[in-house]
C-alpha atoms as a PDB file:
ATOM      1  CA  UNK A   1      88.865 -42.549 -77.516  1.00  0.00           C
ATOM      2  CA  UNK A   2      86.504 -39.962 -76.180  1.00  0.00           C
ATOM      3  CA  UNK A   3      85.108 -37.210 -78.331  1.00  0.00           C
ATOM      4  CA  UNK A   4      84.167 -33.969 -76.463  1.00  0.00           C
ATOM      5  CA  UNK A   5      81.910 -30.994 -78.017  1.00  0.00           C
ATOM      6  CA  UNK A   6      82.011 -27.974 -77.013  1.00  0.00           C
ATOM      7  CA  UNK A   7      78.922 -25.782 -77.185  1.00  0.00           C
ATOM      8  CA  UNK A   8      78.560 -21.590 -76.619  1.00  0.00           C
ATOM      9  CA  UNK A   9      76.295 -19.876 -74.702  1.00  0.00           C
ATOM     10  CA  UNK A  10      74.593 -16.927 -76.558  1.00  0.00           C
ATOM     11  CA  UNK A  11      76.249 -13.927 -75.319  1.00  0.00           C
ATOM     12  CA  UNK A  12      73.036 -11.451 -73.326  1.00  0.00           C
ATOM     13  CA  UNK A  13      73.536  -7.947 -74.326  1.00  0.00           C
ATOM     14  CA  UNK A  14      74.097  -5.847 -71.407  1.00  0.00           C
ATOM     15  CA  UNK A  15      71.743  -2.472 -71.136  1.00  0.00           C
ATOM     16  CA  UNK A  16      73.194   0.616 -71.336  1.00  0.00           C
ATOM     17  CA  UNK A  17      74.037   2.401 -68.853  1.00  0.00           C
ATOM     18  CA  UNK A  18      70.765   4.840 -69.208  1.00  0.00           C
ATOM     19  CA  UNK A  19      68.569   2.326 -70.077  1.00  0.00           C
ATOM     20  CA  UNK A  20      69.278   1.431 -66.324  1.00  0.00           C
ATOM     21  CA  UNK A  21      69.060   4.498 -65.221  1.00  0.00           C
ATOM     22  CA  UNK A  22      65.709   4.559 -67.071  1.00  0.00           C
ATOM     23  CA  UNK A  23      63.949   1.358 -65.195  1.00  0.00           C
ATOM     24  CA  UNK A  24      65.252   2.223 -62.111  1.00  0.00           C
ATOM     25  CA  UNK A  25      62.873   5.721 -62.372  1.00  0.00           C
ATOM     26  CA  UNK A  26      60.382   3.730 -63.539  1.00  0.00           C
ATOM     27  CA  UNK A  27      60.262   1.547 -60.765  1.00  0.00           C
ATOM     28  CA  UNK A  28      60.740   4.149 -58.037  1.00  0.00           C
ATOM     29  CA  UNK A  29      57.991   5.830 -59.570  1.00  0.00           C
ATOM     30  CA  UNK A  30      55.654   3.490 -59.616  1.00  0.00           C
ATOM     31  CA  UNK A  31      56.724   2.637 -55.371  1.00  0.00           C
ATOM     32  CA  UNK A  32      55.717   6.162 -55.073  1.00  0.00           C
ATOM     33  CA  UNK A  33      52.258   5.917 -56.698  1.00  0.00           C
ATOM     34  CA  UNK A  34      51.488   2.738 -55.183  1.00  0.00           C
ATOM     35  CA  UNK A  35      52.630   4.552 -52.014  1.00  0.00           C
ATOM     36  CA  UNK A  36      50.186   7.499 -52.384  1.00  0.00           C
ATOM     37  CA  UNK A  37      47.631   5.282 -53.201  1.00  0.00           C
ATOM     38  CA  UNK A  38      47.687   3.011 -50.443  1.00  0.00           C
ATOM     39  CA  UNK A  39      48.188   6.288 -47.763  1.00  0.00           C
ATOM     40  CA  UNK A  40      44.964   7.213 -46.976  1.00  0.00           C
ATOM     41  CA  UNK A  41      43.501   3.311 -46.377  1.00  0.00           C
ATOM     42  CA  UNK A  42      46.520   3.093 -44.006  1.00  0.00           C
ATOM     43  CA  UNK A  43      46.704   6.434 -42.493  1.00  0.00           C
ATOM     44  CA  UNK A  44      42.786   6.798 -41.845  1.00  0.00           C
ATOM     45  CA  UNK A  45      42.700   4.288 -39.384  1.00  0.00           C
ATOM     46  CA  UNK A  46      45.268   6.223 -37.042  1.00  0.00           C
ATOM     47  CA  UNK A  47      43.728   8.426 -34.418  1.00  0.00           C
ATOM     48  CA  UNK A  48      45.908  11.102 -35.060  1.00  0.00           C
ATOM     49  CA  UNK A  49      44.014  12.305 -38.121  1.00  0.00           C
ATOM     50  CA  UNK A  50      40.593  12.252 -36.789  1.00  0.00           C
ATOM     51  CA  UNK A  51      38.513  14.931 -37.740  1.00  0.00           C
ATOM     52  CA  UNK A  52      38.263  17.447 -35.107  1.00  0.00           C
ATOM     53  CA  UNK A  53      37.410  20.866 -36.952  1.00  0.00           C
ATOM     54  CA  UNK A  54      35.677  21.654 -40.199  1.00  0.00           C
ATOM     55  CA  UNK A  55      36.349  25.177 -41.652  1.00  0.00           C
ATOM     56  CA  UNK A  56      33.266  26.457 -43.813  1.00  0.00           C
ATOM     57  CA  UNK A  57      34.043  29.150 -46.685  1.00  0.00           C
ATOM     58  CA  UNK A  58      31.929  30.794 -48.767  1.00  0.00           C
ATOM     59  CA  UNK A  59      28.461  30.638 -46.830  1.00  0.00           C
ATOM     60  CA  UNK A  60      26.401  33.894 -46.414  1.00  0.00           C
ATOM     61  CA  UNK A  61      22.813  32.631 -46.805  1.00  0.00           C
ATOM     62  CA  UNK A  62      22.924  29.269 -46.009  1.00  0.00           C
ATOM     63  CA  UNK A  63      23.063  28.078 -42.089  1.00  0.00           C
ATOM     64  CA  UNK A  64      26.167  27.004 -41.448  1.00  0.00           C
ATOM     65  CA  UNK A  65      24.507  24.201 -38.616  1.00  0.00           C
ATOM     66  CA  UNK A  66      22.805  22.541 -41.684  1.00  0.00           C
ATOM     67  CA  UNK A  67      25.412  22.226 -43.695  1.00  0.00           C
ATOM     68  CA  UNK A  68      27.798  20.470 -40.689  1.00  0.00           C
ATOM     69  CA  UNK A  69      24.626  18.137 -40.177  1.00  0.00           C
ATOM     70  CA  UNK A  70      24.393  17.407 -44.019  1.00  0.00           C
ATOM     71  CA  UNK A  71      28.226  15.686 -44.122  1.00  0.00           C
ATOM     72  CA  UNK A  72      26.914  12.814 -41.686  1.00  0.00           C
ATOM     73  CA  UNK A  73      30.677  12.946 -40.177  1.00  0.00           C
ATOM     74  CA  UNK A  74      30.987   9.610 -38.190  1.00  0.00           C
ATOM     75  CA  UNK A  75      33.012  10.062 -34.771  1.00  0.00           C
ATOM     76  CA  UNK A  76      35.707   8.364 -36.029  1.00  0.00           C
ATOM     77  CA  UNK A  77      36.052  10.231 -39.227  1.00  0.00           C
ATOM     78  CA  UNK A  78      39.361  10.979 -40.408  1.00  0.00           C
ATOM     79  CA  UNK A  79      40.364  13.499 -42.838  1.00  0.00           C
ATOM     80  CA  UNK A  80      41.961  10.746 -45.027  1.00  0.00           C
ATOM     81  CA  UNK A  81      38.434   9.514 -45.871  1.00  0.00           C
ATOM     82  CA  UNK A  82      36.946   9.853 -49.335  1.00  0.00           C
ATOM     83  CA  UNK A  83      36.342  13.756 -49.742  1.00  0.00           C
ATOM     84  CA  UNK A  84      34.431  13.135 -52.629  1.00  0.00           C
ATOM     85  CA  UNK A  85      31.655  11.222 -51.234  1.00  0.00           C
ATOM     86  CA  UNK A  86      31.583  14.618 -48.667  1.00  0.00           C
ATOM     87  CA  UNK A  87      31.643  17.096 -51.351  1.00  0.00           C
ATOM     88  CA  UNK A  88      28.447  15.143 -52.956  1.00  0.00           C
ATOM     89  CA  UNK A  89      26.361  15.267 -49.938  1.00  0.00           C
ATOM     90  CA  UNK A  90      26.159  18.630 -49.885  1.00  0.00           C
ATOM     91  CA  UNK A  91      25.719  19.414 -53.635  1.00  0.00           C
ATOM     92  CA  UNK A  92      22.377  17.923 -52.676  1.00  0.00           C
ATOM     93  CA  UNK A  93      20.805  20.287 -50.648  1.00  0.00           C
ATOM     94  CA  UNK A  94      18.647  23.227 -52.000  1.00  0.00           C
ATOM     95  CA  UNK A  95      20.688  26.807 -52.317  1.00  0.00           C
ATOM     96  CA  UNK A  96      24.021  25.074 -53.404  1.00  0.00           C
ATOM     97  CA  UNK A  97      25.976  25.196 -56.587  1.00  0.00           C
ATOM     98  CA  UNK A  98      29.059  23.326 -56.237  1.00  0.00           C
ATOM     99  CA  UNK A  99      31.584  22.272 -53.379  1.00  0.00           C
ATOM    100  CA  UNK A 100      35.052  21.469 -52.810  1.00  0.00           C
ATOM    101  CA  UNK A 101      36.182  19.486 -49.580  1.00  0.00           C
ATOM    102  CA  UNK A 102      39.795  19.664 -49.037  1.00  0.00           C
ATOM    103  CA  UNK A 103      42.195  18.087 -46.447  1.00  0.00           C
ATOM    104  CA  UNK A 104      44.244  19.982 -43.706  1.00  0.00           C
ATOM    105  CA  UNK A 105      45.874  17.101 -41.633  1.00  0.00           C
ATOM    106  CA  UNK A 106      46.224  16.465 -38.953  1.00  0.00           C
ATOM    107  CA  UNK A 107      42.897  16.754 -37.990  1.00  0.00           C
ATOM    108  CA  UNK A 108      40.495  19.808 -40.103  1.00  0.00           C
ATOM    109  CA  UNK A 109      38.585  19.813 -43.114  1.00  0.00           C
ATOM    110  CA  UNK A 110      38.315  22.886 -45.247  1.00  0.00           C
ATOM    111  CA  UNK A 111      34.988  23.322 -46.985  1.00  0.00           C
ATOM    112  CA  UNK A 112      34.810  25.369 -49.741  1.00  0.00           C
ATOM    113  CA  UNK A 113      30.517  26.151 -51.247  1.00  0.00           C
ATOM    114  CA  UNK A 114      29.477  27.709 -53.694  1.00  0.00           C
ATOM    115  CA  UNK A 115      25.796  29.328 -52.788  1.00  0.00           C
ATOM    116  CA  UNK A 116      23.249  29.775 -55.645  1.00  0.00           C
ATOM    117  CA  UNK A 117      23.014  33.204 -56.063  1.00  0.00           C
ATOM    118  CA  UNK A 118      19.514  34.708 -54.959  1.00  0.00           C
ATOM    119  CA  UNK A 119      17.890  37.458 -57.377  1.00  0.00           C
ATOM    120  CA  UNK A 120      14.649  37.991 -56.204  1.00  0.00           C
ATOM    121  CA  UNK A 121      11.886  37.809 -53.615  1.00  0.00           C
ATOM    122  CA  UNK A 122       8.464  36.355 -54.706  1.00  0.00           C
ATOM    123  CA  UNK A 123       5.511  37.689 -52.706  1.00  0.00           C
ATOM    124  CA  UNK A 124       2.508  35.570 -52.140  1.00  0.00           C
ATOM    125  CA  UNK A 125      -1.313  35.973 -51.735  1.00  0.00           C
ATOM    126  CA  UNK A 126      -1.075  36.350 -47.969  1.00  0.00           C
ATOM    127  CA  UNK A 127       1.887  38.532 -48.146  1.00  0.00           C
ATOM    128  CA  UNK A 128       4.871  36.113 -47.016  1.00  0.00           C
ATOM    129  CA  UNK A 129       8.206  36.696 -49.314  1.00  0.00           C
ATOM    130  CA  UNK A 130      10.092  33.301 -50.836  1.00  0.00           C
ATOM    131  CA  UNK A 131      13.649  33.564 -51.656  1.00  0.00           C
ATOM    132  CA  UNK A 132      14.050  32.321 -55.640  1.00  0.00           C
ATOM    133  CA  UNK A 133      16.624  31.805 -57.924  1.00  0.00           C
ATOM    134  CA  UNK A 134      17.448  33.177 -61.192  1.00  0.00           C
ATOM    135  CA  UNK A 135      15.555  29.688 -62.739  1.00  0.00           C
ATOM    136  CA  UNK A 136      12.707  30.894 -60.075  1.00  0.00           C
ATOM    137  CA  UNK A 137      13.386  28.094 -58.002  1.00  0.00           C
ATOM    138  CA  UNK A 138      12.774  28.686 -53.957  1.00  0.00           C
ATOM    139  CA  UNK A 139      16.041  28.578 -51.851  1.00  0.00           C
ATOM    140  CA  UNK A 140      15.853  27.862 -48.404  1.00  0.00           C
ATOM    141  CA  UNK A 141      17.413  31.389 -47.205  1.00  0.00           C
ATOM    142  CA  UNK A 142      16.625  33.628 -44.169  1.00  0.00           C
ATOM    143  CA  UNK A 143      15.216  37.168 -45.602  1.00  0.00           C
ATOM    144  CA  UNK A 144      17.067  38.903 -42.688  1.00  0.00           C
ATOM    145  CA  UNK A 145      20.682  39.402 -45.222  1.00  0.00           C
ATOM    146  CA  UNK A 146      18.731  39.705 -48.403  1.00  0.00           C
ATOM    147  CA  UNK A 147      17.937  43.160 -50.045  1.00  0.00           C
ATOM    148  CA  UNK A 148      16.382  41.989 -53.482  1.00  0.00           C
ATOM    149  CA  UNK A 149      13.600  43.073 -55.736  1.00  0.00           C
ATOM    150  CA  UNK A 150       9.781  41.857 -54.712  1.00  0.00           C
ATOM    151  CA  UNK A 151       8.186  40.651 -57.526  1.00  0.00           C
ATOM    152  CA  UNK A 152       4.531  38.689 -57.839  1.00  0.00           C
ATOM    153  CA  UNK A 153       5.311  35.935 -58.971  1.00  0.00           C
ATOM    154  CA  UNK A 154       8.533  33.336 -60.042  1.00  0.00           C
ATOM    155  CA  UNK A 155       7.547  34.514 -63.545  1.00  0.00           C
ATOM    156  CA  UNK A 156      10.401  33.238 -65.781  1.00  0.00           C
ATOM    157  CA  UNK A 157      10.784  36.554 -67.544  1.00  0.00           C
ATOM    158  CA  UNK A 158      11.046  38.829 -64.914  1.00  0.00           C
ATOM    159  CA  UNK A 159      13.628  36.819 -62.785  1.00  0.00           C
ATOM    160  CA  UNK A 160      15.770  36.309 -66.178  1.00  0.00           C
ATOM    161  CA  UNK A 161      15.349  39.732 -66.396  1.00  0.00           C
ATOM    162  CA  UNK A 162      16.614  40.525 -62.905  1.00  0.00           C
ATOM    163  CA  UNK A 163      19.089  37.878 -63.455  1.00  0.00           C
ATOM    164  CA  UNK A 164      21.265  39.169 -65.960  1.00  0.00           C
ATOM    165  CA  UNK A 165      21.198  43.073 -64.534  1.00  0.00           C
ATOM    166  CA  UNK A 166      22.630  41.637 -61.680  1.00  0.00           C
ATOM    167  CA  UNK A 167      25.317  40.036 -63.228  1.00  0.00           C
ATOM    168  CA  UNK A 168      25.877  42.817 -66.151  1.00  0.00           C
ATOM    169  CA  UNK A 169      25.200  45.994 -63.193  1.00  0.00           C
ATOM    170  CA  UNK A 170      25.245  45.000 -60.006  1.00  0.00           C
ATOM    171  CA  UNK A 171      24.998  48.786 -59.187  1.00  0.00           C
ATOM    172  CA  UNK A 172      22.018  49.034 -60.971  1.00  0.00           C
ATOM    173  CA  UNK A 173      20.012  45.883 -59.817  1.00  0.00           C
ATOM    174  CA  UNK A 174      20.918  47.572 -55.971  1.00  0.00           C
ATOM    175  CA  UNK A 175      18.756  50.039 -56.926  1.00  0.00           C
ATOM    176  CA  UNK A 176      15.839  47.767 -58.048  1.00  0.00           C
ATOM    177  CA  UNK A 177      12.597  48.040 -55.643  1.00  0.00           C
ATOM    178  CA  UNK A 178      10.395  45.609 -57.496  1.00  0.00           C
ATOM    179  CA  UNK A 179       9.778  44.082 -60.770  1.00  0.00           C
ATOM    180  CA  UNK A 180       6.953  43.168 -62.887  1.00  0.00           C
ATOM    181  CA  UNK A 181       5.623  42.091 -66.573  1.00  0.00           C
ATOM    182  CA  UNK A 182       3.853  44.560 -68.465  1.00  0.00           C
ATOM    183  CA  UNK A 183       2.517  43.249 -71.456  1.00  0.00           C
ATOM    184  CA  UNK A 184       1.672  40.189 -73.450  1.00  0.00           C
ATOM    185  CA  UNK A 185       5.448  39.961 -75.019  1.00  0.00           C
ATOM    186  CA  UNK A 186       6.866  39.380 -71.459  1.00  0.00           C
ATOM    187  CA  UNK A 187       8.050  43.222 -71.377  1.00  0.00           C
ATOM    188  CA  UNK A 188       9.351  44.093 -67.712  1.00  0.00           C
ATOM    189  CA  UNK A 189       9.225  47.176 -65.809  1.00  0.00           C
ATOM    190  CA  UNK A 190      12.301  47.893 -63.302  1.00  0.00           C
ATOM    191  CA  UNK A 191      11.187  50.053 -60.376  1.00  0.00           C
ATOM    192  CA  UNK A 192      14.004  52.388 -59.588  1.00  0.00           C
ATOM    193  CA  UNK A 193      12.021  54.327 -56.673  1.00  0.00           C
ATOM    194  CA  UNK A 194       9.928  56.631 -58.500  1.00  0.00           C
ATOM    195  CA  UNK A 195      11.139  55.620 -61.924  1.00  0.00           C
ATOM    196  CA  UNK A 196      11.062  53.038 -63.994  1.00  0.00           C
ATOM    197  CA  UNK A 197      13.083  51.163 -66.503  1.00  0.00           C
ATOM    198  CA  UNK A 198      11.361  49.308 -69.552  1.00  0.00           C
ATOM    199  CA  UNK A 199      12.993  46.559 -71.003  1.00  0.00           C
ATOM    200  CA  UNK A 200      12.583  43.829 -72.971  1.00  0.00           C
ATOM    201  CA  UNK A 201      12.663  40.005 -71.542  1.00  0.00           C
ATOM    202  CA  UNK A 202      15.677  39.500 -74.269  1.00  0.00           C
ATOM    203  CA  UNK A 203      17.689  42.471 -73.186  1.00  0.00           C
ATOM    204  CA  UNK A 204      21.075  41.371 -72.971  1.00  0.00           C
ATOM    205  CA  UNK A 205      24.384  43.603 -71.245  1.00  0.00           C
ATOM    206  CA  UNK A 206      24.566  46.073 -74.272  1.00  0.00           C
ATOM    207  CA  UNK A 207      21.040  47.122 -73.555  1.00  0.00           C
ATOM    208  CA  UNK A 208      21.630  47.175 -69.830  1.00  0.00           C
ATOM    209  CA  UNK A 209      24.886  49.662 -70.312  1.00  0.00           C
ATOM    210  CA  UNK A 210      23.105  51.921 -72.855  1.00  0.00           C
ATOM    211  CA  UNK A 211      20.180  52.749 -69.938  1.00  0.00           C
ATOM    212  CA  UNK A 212      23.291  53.092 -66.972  1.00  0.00           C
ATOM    213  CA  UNK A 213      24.961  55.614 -69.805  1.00  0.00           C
ATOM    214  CA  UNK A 214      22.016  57.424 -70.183  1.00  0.00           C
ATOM    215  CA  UNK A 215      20.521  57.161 -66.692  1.00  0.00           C
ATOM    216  CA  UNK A 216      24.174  58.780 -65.608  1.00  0.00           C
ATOM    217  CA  UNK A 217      23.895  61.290 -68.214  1.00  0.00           C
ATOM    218  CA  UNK A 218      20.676  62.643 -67.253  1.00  0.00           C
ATOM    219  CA  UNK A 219      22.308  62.817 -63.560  1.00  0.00           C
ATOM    220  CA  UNK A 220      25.101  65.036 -64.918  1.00  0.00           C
ATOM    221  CA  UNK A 221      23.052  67.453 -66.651  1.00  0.00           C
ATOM    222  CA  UNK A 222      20.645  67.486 -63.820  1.00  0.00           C
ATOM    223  CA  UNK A 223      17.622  66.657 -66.252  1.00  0.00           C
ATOM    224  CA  UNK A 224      14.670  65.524 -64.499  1.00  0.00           C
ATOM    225  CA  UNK A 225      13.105  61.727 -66.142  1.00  0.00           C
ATOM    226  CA  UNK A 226      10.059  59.253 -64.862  1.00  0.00           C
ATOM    227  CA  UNK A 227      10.862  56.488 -67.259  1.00  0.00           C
ATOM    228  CA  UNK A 228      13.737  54.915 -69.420  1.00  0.00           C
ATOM    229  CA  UNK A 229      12.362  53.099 -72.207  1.00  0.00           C
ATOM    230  CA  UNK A 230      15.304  50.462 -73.622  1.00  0.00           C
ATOM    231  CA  UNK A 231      12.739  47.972 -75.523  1.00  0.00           C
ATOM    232  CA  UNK A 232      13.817  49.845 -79.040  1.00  0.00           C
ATOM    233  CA  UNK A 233      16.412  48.737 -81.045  1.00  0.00           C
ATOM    234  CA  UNK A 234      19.128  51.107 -80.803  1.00  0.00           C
ATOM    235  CA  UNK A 235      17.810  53.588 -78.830  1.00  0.00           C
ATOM    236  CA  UNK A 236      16.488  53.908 -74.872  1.00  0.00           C
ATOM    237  CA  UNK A 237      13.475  56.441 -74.824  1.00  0.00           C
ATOM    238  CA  UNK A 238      13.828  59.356 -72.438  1.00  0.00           C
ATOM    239  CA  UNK A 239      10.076  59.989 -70.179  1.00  0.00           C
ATOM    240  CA  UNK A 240       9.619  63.023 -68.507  1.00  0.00           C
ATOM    241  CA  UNK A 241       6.529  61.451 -67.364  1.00  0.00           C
ATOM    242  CA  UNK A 242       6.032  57.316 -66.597  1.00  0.00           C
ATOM    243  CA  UNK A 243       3.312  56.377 -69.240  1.00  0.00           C
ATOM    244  CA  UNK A 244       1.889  53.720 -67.008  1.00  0.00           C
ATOM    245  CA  UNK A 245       1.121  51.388 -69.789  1.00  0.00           C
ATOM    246  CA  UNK A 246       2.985  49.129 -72.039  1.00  0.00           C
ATOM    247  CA  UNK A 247       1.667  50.025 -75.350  1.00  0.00           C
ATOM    248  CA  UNK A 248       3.760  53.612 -75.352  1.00  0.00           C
ATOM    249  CA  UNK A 249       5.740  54.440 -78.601  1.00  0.00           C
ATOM    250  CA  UNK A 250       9.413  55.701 -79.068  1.00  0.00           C
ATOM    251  CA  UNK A 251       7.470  58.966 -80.344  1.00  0.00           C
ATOM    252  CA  UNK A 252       6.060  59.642 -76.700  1.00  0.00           C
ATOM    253  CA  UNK A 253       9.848  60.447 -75.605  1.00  0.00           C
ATOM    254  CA  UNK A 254      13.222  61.160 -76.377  1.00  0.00           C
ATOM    255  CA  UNK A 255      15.040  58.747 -78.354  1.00  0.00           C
ATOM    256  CA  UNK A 256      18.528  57.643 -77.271  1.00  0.00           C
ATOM    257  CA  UNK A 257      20.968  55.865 -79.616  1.00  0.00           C
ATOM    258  CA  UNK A 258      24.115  54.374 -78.649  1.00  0.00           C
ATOM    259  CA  UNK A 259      23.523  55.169 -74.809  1.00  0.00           C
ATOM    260  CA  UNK A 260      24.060  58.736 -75.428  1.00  0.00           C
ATOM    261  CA  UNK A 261      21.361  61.036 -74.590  1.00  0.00           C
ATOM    262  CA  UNK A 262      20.345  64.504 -76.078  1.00  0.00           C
END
């Protein structure tokens, strides 16, 4: 007599119906990825998206020549090739802040840069002007498009100086001629034509507005000045006549508090 035994299979929970619905999103998702990844290796070897125009934005100083030279474009480039490695080669050349290299298939580059902004020009011995920045480093830009202050020398605290007027009044720094340090404590004399504006290397934008306030009230009222003195606290000095020296007092003029004049 034969004795059979009968055994049961564990029973495997089915997944609901969303958990499904869950994986299968998953999975397409990560098709997709793998998809976008693998694009450019595939698509950069087809002729059809060889680079065949490069757009530059942004350049006014910088010659446009040098910077298509400085991306070392092979001629089989294609515009599914590393943008990155673009955007870095040109982040290394002088008179350029930052750059963005984006893709226009089929077959153009669009090249954003970012210039360094240019404050001043620094006059040598012999005469010849040199294009600096607001650090009073030397940019490699033609003089021919540039109407900026002269001043001596890449002194720190006249460029900072000139620096930050440009950025707080760029009407103001258009009317800068030159610039210069007066004194031992950095002071810096703006040359407005046949005025001048005294300020302090420290002066920061609240300084800068008080002397446009006054400088436009004096306009209004049609009083005649040689010299705007803003190295007090809380006051810009009023000169009928430029003192010519550094060592003048708030006593030699008329004092101005709160940018208002009187």
């Amino acid at each position: 007599m034969k004795w059979r035994r009968r055994f049961r299979l564990p029973r495997i929970s089915r997944l609901p119906r969303a958990s499904w619905r869950v994986l299968w999103w998953a999975g397409a998702a990560i098709v997709v990825m793998t998809a976008w990844t693998a694009a450019p290796l595939v698509l950069r070897r087809v002729a059809f998206f060889r680079v065949r125009q490069v757009e530059l934005v942004g350049i006014r100083y910088l010659d446009a020549d040098q910077l298509l030279a400085a991306l070392r474009l092979a001629p089989h480039a294609s515009v599914f090739d590393d943008t990155h490695v673009l955007a870095d080669r040109l982040r290394g050349l002088e008179g350029v802040a930052d750059v963005a290299v984006l893709r226009r298939p089929p077959g153009s580059l669009k090249v954003i840069v970012r210039e360094v902004e240019p404050v001043a020009l620094v006059a040598n011995a012999r005469g010849a002007l040199t294009v600096v920045a607001a650090d009073g480093r030397a940019l490699p830009f033609e003089l021919v498009s540039l109407d900026l202050p002269v001043v001596q020398a890449a002194d720190s605290a006249v460029v900072g100086v000139l620096a930050r007027v440009q950025v707080f009044d760029p009407a103001l720094f258009q009317s800068i001629d030159a610039a210069r340090r007066i004194d031992a404590q950095h002071d810096v004399a703006l040359e407005l034509g046949t005025r001048r504006v005294l300020l302090a290397r420290d002066a920061g934008p609240e300084v800068i507005q008080a002397v446009v306030l006054v400088a436009r009230d004096l306009a209004a009222k049609a009083r005649p000045y040689a010299e705007l003195d803003a190295r007090f606290a809380g006051q810009v000095v009023v000169r009928r006549r430029s003192t010519g020296s550094a060592g003048a007092g708030a006593g030699a003029g008329v004092g101005v508090g709160g940018g208002r004049s009187s």
